[in-house]
C-alpha atoms as a PDB file:
ATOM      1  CA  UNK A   1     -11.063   5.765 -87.149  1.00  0.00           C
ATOM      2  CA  UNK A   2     -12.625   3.008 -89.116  1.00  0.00           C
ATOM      3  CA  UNK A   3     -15.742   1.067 -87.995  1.00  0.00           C
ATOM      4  CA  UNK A   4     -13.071  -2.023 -87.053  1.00  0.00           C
ATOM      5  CA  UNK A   5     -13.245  -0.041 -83.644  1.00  0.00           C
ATOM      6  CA  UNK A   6     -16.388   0.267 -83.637  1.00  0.00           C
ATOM      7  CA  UNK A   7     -18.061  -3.340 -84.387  1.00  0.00           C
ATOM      8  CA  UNK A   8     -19.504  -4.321 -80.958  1.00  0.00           C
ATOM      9  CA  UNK A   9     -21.685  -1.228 -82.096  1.00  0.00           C
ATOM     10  CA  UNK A  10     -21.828   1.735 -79.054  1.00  0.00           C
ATOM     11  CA  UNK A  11     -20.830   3.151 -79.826  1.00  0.00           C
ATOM     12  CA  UNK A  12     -23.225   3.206 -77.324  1.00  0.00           C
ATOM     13  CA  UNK A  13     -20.555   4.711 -77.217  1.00  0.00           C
ATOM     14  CA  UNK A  14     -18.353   7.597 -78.433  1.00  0.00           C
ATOM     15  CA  UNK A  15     -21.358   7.556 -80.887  1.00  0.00           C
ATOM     16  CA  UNK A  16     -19.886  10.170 -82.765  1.00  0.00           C
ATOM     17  CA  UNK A  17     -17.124   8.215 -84.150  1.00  0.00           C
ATOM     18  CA  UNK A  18     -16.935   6.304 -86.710  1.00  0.00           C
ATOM     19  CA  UNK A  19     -15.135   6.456 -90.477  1.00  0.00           C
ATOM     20  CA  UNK A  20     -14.317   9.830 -90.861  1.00  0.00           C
ATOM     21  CA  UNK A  21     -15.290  11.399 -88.048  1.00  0.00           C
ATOM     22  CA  UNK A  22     -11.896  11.097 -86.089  1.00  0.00           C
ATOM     23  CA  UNK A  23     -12.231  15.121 -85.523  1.00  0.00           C
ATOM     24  CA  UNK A  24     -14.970  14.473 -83.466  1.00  0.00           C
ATOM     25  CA  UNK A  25     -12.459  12.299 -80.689  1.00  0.00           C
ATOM     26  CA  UNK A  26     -11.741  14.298 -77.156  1.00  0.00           C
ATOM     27  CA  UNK A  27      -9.091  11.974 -75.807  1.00  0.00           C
ATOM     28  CA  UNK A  28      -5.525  11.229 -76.521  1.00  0.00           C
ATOM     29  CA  UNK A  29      -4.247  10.078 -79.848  1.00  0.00           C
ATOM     30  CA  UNK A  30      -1.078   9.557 -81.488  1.00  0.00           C
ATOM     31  CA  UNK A  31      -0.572  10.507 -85.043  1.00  0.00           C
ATOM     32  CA  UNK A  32       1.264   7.281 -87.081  1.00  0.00           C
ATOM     33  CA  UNK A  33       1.650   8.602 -90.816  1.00  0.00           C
ATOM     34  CA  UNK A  34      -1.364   9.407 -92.132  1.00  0.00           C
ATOM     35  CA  UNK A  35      -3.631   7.943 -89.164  1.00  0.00           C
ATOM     36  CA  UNK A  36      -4.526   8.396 -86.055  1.00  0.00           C
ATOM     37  CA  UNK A  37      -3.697   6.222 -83.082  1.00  0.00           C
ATOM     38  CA  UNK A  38      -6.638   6.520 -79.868  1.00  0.00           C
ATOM     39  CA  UNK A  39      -6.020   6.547 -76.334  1.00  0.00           C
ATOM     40  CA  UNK A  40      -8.013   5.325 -73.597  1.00  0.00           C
ATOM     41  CA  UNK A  41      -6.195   6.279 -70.233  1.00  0.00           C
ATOM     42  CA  UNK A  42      -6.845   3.595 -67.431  1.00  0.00           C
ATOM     43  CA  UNK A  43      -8.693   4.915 -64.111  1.00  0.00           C
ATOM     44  CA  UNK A  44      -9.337   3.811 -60.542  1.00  0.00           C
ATOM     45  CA  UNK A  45     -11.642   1.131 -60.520  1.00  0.00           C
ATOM     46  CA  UNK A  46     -11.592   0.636 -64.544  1.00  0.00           C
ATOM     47  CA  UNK A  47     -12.198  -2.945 -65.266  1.00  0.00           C
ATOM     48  CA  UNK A  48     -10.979  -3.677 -69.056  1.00  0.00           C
ATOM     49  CA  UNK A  49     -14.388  -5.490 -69.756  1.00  0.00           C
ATOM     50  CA  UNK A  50     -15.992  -1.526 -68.978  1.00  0.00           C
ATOM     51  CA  UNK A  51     -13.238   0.190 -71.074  1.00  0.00           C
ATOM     52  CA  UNK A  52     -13.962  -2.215 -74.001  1.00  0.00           C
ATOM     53  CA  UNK A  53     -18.048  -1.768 -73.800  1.00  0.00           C
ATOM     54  CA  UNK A  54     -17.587   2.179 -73.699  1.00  0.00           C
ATOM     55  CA  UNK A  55     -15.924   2.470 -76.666  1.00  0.00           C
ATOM     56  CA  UNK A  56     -17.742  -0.386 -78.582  1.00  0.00           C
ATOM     57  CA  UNK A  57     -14.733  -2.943 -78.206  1.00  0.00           C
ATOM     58  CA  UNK A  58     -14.383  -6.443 -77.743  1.00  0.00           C
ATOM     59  CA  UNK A  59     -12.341  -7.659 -74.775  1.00  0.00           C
ATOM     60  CA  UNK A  60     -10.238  -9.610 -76.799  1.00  0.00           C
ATOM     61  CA  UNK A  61      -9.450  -6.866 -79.562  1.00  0.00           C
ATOM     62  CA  UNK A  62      -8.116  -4.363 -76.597  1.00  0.00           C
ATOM     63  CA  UNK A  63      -6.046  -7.178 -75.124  1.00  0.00           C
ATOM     64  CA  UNK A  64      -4.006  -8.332 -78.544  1.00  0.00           C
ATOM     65  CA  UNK A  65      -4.242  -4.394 -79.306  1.00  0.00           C
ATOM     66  CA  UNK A  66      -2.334  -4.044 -76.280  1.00  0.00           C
ATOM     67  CA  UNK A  67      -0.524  -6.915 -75.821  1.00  0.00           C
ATOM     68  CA  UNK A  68      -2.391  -7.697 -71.965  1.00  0.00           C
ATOM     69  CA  UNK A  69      -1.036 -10.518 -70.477  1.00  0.00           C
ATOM     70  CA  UNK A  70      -3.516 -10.714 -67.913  1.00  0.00           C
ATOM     71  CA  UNK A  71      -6.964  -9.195 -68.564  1.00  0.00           C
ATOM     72  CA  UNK A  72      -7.946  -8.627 -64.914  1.00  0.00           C
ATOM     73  CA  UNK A  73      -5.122  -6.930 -63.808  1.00  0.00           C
ATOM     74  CA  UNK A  74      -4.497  -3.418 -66.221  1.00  0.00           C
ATOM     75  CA  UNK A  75      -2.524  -0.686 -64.240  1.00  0.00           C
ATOM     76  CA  UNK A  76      -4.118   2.847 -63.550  1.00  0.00           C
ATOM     77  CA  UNK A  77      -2.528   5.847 -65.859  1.00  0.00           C
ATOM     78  CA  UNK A  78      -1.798   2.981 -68.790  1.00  0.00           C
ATOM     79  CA  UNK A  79      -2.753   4.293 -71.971  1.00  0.00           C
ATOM     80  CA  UNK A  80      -3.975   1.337 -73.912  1.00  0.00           C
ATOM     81  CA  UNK A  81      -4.637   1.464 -77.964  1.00  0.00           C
ATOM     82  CA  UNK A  82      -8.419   1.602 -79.401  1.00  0.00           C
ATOM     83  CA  UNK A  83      -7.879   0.720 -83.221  1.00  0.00           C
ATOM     84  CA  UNK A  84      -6.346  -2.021 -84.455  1.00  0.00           C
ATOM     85  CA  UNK A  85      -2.421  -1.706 -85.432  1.00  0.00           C
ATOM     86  CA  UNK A  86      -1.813  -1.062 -89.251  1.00  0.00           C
ATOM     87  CA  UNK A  87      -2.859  -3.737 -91.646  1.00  0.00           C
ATOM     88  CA  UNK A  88      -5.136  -5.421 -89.772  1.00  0.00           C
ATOM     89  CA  UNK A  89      -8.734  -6.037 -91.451  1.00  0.00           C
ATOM     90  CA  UNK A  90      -7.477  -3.906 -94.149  1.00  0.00           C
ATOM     91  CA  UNK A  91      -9.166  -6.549 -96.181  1.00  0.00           C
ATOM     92  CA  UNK A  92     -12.723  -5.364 -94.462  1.00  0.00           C
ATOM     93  CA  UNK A  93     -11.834  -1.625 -95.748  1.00  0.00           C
ATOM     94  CA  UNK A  94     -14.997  -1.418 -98.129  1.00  0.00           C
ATOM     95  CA  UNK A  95     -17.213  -3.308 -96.197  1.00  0.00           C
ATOM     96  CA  UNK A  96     -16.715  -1.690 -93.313  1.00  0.00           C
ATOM     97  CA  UNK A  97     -17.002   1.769 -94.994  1.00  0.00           C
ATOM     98  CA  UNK A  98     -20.681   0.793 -96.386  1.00  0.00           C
ATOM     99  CA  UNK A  99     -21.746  -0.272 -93.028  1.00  0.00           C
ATOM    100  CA  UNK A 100     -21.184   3.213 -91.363  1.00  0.00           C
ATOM    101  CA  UNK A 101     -23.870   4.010 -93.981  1.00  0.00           C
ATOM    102  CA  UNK A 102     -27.270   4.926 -92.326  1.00  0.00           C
ATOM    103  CA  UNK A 103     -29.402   2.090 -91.749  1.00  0.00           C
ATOM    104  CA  UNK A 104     -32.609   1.092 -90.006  1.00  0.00           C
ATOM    105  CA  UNK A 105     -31.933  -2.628 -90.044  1.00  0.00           C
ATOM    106  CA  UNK A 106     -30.565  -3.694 -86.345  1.00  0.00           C
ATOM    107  CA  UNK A 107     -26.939  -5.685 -86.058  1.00  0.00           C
ATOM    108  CA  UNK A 108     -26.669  -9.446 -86.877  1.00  0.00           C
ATOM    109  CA  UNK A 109     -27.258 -11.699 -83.404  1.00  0.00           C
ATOM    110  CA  UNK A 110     -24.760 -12.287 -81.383  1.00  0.00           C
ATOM    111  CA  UNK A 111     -23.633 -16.229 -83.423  1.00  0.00           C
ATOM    112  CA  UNK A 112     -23.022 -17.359 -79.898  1.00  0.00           C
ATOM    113  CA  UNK A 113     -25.930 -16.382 -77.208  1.00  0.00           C
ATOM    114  CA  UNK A 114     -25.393 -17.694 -73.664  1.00  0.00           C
ATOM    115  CA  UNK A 115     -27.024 -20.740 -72.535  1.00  0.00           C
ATOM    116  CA  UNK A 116     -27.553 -18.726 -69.226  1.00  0.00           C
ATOM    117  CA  UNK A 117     -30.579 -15.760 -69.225  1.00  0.00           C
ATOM    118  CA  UNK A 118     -30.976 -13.203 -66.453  1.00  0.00           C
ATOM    119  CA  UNK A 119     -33.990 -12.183 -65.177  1.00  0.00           C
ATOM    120  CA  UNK A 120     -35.337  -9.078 -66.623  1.00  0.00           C
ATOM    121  CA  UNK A 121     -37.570  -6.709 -65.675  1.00  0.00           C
ATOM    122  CA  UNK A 122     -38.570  -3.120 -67.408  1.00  0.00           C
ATOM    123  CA  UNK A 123     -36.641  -0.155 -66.713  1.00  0.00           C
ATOM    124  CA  UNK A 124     -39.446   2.007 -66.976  1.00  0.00           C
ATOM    125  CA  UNK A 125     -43.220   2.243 -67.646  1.00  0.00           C
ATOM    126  CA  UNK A 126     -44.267   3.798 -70.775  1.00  0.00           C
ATOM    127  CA  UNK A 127     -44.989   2.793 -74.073  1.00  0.00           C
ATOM    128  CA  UNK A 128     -42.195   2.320 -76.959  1.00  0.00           C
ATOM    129  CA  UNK A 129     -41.967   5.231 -78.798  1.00  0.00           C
ATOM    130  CA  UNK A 130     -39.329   3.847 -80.844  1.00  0.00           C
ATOM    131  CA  UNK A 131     -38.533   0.205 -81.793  1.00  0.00           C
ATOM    132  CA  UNK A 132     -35.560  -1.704 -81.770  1.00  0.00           C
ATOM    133  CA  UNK A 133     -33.253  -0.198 -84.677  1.00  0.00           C
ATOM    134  CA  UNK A 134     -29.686   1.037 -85.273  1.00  0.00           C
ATOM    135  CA  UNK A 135     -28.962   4.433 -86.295  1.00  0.00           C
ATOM    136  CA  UNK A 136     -25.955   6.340 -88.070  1.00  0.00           C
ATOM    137  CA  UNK A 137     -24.172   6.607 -84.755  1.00  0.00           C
ATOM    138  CA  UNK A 138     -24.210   3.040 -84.006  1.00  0.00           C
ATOM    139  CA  UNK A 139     -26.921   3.030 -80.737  1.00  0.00           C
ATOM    140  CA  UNK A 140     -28.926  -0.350 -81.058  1.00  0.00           C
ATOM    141  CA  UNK A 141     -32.286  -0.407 -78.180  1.00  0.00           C
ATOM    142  CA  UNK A 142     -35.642   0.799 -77.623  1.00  0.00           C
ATOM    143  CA  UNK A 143     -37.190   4.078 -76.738  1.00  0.00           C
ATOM    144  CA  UNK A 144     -39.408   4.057 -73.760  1.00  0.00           C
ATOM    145  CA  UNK A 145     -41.598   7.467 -73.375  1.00  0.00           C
ATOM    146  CA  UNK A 146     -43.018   8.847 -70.383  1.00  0.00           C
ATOM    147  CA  UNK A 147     -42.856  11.748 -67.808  1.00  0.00           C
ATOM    148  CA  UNK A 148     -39.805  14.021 -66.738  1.00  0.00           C
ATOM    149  CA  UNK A 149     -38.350  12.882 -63.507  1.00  0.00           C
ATOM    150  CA  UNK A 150     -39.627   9.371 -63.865  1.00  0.00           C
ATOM    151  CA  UNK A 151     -38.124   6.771 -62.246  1.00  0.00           C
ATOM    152  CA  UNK A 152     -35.685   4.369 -63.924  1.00  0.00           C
ATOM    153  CA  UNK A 153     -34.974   1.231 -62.699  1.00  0.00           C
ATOM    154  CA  UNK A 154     -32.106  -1.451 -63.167  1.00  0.00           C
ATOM    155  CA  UNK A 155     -33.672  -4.168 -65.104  1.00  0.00           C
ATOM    156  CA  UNK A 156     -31.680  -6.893 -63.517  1.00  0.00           C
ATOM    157  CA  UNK A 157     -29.017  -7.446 -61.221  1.00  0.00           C
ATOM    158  CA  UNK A 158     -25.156  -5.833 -61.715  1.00  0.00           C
ATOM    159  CA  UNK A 159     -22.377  -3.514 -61.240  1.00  0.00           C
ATOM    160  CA  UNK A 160     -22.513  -0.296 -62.630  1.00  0.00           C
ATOM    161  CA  UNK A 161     -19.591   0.563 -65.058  1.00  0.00           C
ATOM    162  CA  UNK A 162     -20.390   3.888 -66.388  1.00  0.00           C
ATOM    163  CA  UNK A 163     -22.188   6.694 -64.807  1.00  0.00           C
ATOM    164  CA  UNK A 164     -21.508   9.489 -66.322  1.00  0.00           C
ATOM    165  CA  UNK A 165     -22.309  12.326 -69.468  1.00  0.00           C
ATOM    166  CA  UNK A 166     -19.391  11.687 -71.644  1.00  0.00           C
ATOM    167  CA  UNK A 167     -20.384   9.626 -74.017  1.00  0.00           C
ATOM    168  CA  UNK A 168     -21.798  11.455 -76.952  1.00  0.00           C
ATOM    169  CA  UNK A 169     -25.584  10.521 -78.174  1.00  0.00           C
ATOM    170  CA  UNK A 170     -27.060   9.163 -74.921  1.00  0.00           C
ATOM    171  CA  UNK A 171     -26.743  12.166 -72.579  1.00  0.00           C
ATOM    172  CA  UNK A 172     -26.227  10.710 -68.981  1.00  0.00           C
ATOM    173  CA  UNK A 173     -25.981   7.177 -69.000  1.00  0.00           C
ATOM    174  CA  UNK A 174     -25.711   4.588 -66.444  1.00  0.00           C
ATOM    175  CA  UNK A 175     -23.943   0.990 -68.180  1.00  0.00           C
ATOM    176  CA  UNK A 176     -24.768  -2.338 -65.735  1.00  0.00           C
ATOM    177  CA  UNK A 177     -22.649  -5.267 -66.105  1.00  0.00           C
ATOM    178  CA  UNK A 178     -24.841  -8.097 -65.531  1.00  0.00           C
ATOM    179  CA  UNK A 179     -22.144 -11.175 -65.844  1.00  0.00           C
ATOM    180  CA  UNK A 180     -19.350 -11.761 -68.170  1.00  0.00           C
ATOM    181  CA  UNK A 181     -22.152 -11.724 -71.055  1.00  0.00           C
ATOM    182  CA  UNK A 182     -24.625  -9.064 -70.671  1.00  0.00           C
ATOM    183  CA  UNK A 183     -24.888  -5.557 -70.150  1.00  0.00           C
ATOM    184  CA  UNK A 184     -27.606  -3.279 -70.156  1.00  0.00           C
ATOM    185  CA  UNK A 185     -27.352   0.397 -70.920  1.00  0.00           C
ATOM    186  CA  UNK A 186     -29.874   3.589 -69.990  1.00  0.00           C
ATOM    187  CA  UNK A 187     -29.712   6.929 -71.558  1.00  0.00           C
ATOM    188  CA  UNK A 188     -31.135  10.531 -71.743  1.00  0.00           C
ATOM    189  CA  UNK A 189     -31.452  10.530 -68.146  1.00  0.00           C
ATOM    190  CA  UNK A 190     -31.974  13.620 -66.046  1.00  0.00           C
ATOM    191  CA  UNK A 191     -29.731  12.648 -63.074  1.00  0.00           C
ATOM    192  CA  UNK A 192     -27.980   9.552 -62.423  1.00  0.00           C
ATOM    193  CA  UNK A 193     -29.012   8.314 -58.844  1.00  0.00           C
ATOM    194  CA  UNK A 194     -25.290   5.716 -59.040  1.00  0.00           C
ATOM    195  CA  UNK A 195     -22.047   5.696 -59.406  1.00  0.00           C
ATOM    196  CA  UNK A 196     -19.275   3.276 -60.869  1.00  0.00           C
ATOM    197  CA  UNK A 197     -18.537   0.706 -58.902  1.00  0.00           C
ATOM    198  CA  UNK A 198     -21.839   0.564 -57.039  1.00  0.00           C
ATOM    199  CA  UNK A 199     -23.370  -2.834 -57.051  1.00  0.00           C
ATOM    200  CA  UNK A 200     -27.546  -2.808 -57.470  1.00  0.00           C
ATOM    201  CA  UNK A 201     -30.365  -5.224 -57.626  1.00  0.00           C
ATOM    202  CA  UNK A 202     -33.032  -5.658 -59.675  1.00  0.00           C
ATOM    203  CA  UNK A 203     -35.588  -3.052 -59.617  1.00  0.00           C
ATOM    204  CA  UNK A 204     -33.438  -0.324 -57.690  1.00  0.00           C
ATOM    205  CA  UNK A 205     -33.975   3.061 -58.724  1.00  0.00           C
ATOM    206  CA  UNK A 206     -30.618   4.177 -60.590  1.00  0.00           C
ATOM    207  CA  UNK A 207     -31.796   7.487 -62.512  1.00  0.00           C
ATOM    208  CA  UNK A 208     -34.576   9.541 -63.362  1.00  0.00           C
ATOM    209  CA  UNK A 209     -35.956  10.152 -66.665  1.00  0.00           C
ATOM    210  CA  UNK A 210     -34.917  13.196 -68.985  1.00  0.00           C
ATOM    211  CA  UNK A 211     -34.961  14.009 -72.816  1.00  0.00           C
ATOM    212  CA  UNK A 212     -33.057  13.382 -75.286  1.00  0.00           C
ATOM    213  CA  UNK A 213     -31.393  16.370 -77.582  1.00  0.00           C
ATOM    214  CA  UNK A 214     -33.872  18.073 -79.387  1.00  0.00           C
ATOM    215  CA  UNK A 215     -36.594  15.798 -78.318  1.00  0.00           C
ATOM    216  CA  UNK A 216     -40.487  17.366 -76.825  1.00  0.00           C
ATOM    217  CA  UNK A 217     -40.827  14.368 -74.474  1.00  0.00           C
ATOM    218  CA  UNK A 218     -38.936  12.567 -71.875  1.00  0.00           C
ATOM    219  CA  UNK A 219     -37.586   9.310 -72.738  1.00  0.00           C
ATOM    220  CA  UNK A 220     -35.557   7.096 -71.505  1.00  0.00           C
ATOM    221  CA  UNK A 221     -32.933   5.080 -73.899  1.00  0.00           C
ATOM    222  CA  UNK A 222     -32.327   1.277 -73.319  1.00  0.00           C
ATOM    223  CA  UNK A 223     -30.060  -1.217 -74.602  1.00  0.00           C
ATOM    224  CA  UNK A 224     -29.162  -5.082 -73.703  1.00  0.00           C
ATOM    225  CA  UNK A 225     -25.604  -6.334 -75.422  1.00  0.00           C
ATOM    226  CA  UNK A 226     -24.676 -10.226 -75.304  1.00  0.00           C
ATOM    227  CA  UNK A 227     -20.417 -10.384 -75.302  1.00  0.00           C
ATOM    228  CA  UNK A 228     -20.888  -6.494 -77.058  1.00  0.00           C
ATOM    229  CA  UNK A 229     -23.277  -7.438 -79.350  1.00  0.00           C
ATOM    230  CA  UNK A 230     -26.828  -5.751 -79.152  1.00  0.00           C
ATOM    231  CA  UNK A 231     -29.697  -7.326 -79.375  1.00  0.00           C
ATOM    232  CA  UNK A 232     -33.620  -6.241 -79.391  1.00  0.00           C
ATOM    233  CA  UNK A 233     -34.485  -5.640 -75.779  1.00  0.00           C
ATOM    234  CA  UNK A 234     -38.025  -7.068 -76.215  1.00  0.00           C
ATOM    235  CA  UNK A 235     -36.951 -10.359 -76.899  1.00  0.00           C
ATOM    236  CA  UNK A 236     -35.737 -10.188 -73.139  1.00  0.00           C
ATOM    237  CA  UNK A 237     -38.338  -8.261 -71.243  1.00  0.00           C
ATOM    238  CA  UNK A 238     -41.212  -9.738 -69.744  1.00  0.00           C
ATOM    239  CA  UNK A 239     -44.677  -9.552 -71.592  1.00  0.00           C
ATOM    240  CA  UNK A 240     -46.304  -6.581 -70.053  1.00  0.00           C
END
């Protein structure tokens, strides 16, 4: 799977993908010559805004992809197509390949941001133990340190999308959709205090702190995406 698939970045979500790496997939796929086409399933209460953020799409991509006719209406057990058909942004090949190169500098802006801001709020107390950055898997936020167990907290208003341990990179992960712009996204958790579907306000406890792989101190992950896009959670918080 080429990065095409993956440029809202991710990859926040299947993290683990990207050029090369198409071993690494768990879900359906289709073999078409000498690649591989991915399958996303639909499930109860799947919105195609959620399915498109989880695997580092853009709503638009999954609905030419799959020729949608009507984006909020996708039917449960339809198996819709995550990379592009053949051909297209073949001319993006080589740039593409050097940007799944390891990289400390963070993703381009999204060239459109919203007129409209939410109000934010932290998730967590604790000081930033890493800054904002992309890695080789493609997650784009901040690393917030602090205590095992400690209370994370929606940092504004939204549905939640994805609860869940799936997603390789980010342990359990809880995904708020804000509006039809932003999402926010919270990782390394211990447990997950909300499930898909459930609506919460700003401020309401919707995990608790864990570690991430490896790591000797709890953490929790966070991420803000405009349309996809990521951008450096600090430039949205409030000034502590």
């Amino acid at each position: 799977m080429n990065r095409l698939t993956l440029q809202a970045v991710v990859v926040l979500i299947l993290a683990s993908i990207g050029a090369g790496c198409g071993a690494l997939w768990q879900g359906d796929w289709e073999q078409d010559g000498d690649r591989r086409i991915y399958l996303y399933e639909v499930k109860p209460g799947d919105t195609l805004r959620g399915i498109a953020w989880r695997h580092g799409l853009q709503v638009d991509q999954l609905v030419s992809w799959n020729e949608i006719e009507n984006p909020d209406q996708i039917q449960v057990g339809r198996k819709l197509v995550l990379n592009p058909p053949r051909g297209v942004g073949d001319a993006d090949e080589s740039r593409q390949a050097r940007a799944d190169e390891p990289t400390t500098d963070p993703p381009p802006p999204p060239k459109d941001t919203p007129e409209q801001e939410l109000d934010w709020q932290w998730p967590a107390s604790g000081e930033i133990i890493r800054a904002y950055a992309t890695d080789s898997g493609g997650k784009s936020g901040i690393q917030i340190g602090g205590e095992e167990g400690q209370t994370i907290r929606a940092a504004s208003s939204g549905e939640v999308v994805y609860s869940g341990s799936g997603l390789r990179g980010y342990g359990n992960l809880i995904i708020i959709m804000h509006d039809d712009n932003y999402v926010s996204a919270y990782g390394y958790n211990r447990a997950l205090l909300v499930g898909e579907g459930d609506q919460v306000s700003k401020g309401d406890s919707i995990a608790e702190m864990g570690y991430a792989s490896g790591a000797d101190r709890a953490s929790l992950h966070f991420e803000i995406r405009i349309d996809g896009r990521a951008v450096d959670p600090e430039d949205y918080l409030p000034e502590r």
